[in-house]
PDB file of N, CA and C in Angstrom:
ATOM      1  N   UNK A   1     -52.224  18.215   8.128  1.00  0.00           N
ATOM      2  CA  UNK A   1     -53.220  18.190   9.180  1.00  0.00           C
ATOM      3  C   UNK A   1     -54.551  17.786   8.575  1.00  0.00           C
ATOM      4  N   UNK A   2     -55.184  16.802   9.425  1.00  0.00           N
ATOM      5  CA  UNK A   2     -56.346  16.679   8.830  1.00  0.00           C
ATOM      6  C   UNK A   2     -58.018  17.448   9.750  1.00  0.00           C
ATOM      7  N   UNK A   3     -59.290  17.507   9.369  1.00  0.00           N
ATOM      8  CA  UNK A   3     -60.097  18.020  10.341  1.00  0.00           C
ATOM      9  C   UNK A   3     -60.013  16.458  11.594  1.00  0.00           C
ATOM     10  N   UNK A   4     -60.433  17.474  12.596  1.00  0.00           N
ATOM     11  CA  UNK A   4     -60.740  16.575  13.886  1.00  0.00           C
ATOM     12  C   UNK A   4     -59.454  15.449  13.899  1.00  0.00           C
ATOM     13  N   UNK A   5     -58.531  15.564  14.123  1.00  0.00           N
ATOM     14  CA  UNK A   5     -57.349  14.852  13.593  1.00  0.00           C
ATOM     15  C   UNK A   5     -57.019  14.608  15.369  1.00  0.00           C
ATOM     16  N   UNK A   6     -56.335  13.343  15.627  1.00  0.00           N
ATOM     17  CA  UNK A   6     -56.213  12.954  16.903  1.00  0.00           C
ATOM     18  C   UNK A   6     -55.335  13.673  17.573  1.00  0.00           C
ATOM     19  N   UNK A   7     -55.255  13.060  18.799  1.00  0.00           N
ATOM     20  CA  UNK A   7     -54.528  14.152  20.025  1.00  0.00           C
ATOM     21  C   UNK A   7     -53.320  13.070  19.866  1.00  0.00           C
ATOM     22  N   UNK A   8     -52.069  13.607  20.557  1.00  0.00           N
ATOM     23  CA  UNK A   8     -51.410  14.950  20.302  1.00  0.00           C
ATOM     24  C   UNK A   8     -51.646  15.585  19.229  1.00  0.00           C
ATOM     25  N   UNK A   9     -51.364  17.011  19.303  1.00  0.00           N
ATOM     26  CA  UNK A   9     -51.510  17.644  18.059  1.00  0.00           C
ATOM     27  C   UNK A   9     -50.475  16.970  16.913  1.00  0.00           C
ATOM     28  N   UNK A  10     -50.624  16.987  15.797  1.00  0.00           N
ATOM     29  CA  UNK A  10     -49.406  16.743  15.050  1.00  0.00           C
ATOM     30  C   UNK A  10     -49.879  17.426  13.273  1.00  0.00           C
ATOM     31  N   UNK A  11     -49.066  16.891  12.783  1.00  0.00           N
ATOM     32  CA  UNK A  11     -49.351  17.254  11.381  1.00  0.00           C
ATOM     33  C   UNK A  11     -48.380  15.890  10.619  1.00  0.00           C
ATOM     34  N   UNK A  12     -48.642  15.722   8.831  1.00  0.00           N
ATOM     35  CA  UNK A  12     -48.315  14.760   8.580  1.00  0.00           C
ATOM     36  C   UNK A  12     -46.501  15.306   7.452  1.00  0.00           C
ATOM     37  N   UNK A  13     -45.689  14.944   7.337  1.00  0.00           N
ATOM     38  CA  UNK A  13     -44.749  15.564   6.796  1.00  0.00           C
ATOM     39  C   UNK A  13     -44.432  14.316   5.620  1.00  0.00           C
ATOM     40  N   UNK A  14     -44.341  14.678   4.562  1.00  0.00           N
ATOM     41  CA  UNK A  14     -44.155  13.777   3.131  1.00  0.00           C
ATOM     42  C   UNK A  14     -42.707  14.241   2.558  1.00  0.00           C
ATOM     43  N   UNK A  15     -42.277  13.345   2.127  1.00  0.00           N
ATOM     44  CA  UNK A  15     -40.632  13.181   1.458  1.00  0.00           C
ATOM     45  C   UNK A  15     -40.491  12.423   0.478  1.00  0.00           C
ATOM     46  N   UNK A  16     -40.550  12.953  -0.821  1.00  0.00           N
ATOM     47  CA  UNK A  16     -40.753  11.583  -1.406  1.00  0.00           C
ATOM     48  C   UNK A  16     -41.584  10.333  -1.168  1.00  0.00           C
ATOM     49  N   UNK A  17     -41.452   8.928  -0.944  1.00  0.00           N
ATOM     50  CA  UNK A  17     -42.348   7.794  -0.720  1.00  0.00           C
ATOM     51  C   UNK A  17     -42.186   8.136   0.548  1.00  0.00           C
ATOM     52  N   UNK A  18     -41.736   8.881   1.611  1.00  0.00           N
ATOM     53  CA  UNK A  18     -41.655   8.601   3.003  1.00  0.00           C
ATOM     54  C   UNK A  18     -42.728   9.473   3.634  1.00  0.00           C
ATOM     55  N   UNK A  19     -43.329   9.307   4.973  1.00  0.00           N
ATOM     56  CA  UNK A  19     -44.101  10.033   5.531  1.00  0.00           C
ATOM     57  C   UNK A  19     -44.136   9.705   7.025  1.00  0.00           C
ATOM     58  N   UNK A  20     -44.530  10.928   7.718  1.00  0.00           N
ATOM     59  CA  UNK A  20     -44.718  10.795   9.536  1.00  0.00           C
ATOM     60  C   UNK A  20     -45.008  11.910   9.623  1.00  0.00           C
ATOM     61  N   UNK A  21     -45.144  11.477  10.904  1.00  0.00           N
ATOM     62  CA  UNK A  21     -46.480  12.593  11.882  1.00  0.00           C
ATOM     63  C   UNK A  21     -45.313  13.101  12.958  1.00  0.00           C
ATOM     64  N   UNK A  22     -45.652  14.513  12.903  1.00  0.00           N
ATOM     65  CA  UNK A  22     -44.820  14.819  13.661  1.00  0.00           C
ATOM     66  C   UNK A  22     -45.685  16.080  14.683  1.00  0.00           C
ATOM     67  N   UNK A  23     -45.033  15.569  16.401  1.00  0.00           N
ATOM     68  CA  UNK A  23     -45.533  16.606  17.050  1.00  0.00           C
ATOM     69  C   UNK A  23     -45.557  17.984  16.930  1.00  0.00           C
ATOM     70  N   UNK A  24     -46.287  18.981  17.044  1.00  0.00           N
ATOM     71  CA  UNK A  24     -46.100  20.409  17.135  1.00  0.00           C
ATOM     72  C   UNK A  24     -45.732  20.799  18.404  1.00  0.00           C
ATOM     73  N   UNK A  25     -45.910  19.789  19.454  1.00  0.00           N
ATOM     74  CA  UNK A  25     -44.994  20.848  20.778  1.00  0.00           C
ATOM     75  C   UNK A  25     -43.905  20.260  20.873  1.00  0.00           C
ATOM     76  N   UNK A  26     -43.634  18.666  20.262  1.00  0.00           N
ATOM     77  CA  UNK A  26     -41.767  18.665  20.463  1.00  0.00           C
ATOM     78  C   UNK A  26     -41.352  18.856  18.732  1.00  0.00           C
ATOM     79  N   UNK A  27     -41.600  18.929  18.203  1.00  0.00           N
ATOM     80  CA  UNK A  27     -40.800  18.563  16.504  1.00  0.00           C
ATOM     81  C   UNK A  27     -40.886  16.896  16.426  1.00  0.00           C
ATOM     82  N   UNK A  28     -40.697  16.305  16.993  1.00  0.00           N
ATOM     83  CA  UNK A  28     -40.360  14.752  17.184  1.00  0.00           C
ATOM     84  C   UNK A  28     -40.670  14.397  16.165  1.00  0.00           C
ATOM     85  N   UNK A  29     -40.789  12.837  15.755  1.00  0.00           N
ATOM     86  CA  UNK A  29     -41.474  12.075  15.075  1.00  0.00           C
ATOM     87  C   UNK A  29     -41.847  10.943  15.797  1.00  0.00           C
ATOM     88  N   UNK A  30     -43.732  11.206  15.673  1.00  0.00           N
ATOM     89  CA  UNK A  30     -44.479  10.055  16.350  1.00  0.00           C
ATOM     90  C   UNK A  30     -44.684   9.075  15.655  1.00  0.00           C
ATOM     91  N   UNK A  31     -44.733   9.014  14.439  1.00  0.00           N
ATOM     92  CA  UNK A  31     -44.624   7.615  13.856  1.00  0.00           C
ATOM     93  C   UNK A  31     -44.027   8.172  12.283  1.00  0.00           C
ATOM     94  N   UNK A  32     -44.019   6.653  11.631  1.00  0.00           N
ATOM     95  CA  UNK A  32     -43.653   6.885  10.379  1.00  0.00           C
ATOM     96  C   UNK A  32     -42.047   7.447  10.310  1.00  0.00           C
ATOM     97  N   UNK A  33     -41.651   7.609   8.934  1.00  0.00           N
ATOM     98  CA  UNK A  33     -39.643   8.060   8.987  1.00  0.00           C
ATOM     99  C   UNK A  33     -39.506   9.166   8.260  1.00  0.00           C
ATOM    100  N   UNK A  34     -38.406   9.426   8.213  1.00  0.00           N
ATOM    101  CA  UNK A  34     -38.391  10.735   7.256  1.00  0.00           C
ATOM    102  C   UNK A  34     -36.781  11.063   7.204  1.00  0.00           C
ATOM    103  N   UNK A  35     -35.745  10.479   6.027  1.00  0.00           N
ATOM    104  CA  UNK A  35     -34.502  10.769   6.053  1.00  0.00           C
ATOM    105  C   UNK A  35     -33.995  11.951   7.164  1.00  0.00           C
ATOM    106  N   UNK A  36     -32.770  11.834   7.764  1.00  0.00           N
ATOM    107  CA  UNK A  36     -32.103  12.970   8.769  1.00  0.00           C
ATOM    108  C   UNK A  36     -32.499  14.340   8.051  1.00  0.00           C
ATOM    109  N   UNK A  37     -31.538  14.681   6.950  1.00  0.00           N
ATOM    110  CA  UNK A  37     -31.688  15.906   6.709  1.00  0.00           C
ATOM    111  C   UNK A  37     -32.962  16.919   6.466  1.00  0.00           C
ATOM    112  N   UNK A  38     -33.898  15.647   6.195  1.00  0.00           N
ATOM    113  CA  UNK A  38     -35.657  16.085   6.060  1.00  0.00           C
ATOM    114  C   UNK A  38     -36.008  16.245   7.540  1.00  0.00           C
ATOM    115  N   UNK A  39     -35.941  15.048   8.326  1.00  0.00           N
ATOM    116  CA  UNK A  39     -36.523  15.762   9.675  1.00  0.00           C
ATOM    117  C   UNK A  39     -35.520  17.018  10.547  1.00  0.00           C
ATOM    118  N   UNK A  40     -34.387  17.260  10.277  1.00  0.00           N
ATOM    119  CA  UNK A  40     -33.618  18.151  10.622  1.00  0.00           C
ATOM    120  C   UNK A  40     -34.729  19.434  10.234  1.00  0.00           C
ATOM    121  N   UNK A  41     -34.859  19.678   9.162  1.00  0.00           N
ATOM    122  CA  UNK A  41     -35.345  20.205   8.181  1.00  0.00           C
ATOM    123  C   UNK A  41     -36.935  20.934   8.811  1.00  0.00           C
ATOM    124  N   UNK A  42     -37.485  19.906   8.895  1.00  0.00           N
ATOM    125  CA  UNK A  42     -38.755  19.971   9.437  1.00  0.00           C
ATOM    126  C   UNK A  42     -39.123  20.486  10.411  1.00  0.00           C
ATOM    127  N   UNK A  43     -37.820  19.657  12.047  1.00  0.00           N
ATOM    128  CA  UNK A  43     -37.926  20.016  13.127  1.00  0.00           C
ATOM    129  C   UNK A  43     -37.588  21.883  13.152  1.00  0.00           C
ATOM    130  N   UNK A  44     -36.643  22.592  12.331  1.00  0.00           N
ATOM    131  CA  UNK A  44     -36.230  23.731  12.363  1.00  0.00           C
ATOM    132  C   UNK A  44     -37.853  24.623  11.831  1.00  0.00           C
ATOM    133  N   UNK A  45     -38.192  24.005  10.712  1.00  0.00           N
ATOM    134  CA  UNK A  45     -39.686  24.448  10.513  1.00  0.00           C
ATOM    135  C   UNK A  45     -40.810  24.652  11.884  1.00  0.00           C
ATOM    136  N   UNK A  46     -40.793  23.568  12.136  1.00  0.00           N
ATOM    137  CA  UNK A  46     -41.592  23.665  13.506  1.00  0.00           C
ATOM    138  C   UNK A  46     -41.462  24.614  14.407  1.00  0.00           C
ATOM    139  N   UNK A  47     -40.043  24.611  14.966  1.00  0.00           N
ATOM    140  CA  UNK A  47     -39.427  26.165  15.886  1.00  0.00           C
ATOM    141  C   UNK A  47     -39.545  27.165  15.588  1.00  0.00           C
ATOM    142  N   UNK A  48     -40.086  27.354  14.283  1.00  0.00           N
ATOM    143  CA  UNK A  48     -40.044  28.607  13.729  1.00  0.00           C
ATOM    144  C   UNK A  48     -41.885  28.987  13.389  1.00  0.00           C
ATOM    145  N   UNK A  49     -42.728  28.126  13.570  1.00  0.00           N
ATOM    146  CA  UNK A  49     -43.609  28.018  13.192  1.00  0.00           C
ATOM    147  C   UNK A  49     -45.063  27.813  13.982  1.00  0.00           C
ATOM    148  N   UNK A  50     -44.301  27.124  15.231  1.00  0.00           N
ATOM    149  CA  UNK A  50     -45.481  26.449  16.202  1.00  0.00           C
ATOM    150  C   UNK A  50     -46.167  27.176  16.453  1.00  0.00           C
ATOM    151  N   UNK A  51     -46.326  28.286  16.291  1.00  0.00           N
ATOM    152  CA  UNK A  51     -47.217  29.314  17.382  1.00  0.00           C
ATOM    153  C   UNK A  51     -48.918  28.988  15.909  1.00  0.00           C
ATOM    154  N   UNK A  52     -47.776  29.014  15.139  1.00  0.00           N
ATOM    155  CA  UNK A  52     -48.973  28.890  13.885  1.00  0.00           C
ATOM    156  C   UNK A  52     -49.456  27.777  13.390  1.00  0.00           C
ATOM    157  N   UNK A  53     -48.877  26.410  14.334  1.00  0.00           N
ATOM    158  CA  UNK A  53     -49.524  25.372  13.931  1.00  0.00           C
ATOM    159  C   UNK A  53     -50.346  24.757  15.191  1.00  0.00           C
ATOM    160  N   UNK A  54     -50.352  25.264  15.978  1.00  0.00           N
ATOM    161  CA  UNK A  54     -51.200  25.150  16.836  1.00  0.00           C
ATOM    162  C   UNK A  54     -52.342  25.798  16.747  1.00  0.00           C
ATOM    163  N   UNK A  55     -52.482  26.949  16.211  1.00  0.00           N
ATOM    164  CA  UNK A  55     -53.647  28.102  15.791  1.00  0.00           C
ATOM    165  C   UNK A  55     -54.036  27.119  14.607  1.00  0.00           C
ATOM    166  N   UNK A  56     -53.854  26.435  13.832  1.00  0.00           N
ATOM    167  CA  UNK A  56     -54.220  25.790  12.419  1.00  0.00           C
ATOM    168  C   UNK A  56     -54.966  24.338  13.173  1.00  0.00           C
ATOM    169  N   UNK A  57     -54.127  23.501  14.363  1.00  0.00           N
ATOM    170  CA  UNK A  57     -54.446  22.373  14.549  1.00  0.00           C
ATOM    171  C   UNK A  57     -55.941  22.968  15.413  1.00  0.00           C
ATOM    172  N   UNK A  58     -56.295  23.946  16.242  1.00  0.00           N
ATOM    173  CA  UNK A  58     -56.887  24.372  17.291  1.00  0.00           C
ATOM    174  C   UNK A  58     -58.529  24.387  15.944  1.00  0.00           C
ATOM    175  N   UNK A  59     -58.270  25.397  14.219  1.00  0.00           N
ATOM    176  CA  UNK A  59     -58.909  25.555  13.506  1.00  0.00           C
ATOM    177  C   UNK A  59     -59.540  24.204  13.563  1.00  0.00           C
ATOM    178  N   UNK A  60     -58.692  23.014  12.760  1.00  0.00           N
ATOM    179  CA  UNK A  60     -59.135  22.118  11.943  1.00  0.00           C
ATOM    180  C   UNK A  60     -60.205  21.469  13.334  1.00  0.00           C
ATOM    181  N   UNK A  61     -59.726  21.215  14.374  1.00  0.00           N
ATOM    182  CA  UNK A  61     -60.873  20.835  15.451  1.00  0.00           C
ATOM    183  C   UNK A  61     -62.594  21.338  15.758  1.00  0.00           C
ATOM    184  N   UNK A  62     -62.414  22.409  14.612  1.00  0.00           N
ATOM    185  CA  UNK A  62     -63.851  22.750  14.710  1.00  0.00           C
ATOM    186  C   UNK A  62     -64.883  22.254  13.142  1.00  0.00           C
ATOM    187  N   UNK A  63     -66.015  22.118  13.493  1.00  0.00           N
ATOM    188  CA  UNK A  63     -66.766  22.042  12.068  1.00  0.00           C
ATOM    189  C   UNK A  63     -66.139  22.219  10.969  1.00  0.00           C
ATOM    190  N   UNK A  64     -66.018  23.524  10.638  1.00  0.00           N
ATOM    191  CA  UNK A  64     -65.360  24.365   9.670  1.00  0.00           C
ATOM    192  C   UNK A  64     -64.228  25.143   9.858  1.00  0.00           C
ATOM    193  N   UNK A  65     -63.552  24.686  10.326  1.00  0.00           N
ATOM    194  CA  UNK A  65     -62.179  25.640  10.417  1.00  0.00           C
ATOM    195  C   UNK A  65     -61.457  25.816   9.245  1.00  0.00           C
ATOM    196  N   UNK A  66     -60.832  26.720   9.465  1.00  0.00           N
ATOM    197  CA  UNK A  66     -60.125  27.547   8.199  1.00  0.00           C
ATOM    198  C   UNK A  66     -58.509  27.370   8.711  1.00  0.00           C
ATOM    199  N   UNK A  67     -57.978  26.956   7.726  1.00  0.00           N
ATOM    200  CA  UNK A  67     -56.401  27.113   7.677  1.00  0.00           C
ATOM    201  C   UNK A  67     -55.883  28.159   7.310  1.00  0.00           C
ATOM    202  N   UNK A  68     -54.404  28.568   7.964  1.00  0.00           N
ATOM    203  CA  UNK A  68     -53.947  29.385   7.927  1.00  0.00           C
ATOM    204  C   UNK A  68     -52.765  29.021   6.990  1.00  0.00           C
ATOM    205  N   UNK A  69     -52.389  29.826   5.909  1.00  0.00           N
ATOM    206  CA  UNK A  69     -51.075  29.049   5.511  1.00  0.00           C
ATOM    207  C   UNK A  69     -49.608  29.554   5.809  1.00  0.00           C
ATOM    208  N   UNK A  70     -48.936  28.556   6.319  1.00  0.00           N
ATOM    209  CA  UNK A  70     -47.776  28.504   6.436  1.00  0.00           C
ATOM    210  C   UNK A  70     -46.494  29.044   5.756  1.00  0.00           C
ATOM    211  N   UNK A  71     -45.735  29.957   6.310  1.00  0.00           N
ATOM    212  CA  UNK A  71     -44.260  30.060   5.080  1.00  0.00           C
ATOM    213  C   UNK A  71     -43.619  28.736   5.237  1.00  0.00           C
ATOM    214  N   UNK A  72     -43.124  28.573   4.341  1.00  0.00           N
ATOM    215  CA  UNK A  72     -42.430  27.369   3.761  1.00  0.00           C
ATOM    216  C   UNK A  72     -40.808  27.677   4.456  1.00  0.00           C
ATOM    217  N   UNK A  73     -39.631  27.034   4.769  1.00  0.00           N
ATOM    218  CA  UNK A  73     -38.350  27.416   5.423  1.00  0.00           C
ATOM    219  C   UNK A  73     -37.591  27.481   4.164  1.00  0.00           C
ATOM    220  N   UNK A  74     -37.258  29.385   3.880  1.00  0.00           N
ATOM    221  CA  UNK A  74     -36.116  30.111   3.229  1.00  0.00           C
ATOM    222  C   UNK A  74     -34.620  29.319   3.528  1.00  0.00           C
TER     223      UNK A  74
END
């Protein structure tokens, strides 16, 4: 996520050389690729997570917002 970062919400997901943006209210991928088992991967992150990446994307929209950090998927 970056500050003031465009609408839809999203965040950016890295794999090796690969990268995309992926929504926080569907999991999707809005642009960019990301092998199956990585966005499998990701999208399960998200379901498990959104409530807290929306509170993080809602942060970075202000001056100074503060991130919250994330558990990583056990």
């Amino acid at each position: 996520m970056y500050f003031k970062d465009h609408v839809p919400p999203l965040f950016h997901a890295i794999y090796q050389d690969q990268e995309a943006q992926i929504s926080i209210e569907t999991g999707s991928i809005i642009a960019g690729d990301l092998p199956n088992k990585q966005t499998r991967l990701v999208q399960a992150w998200v379901e498990l997570h959104r409530d807290e990446l929306k509170q993080n994307y809602e942060e970075l929209q202000k001056d100074f917002g503060k991130l919250k950090k994330i558990k990583p998927l056990e």
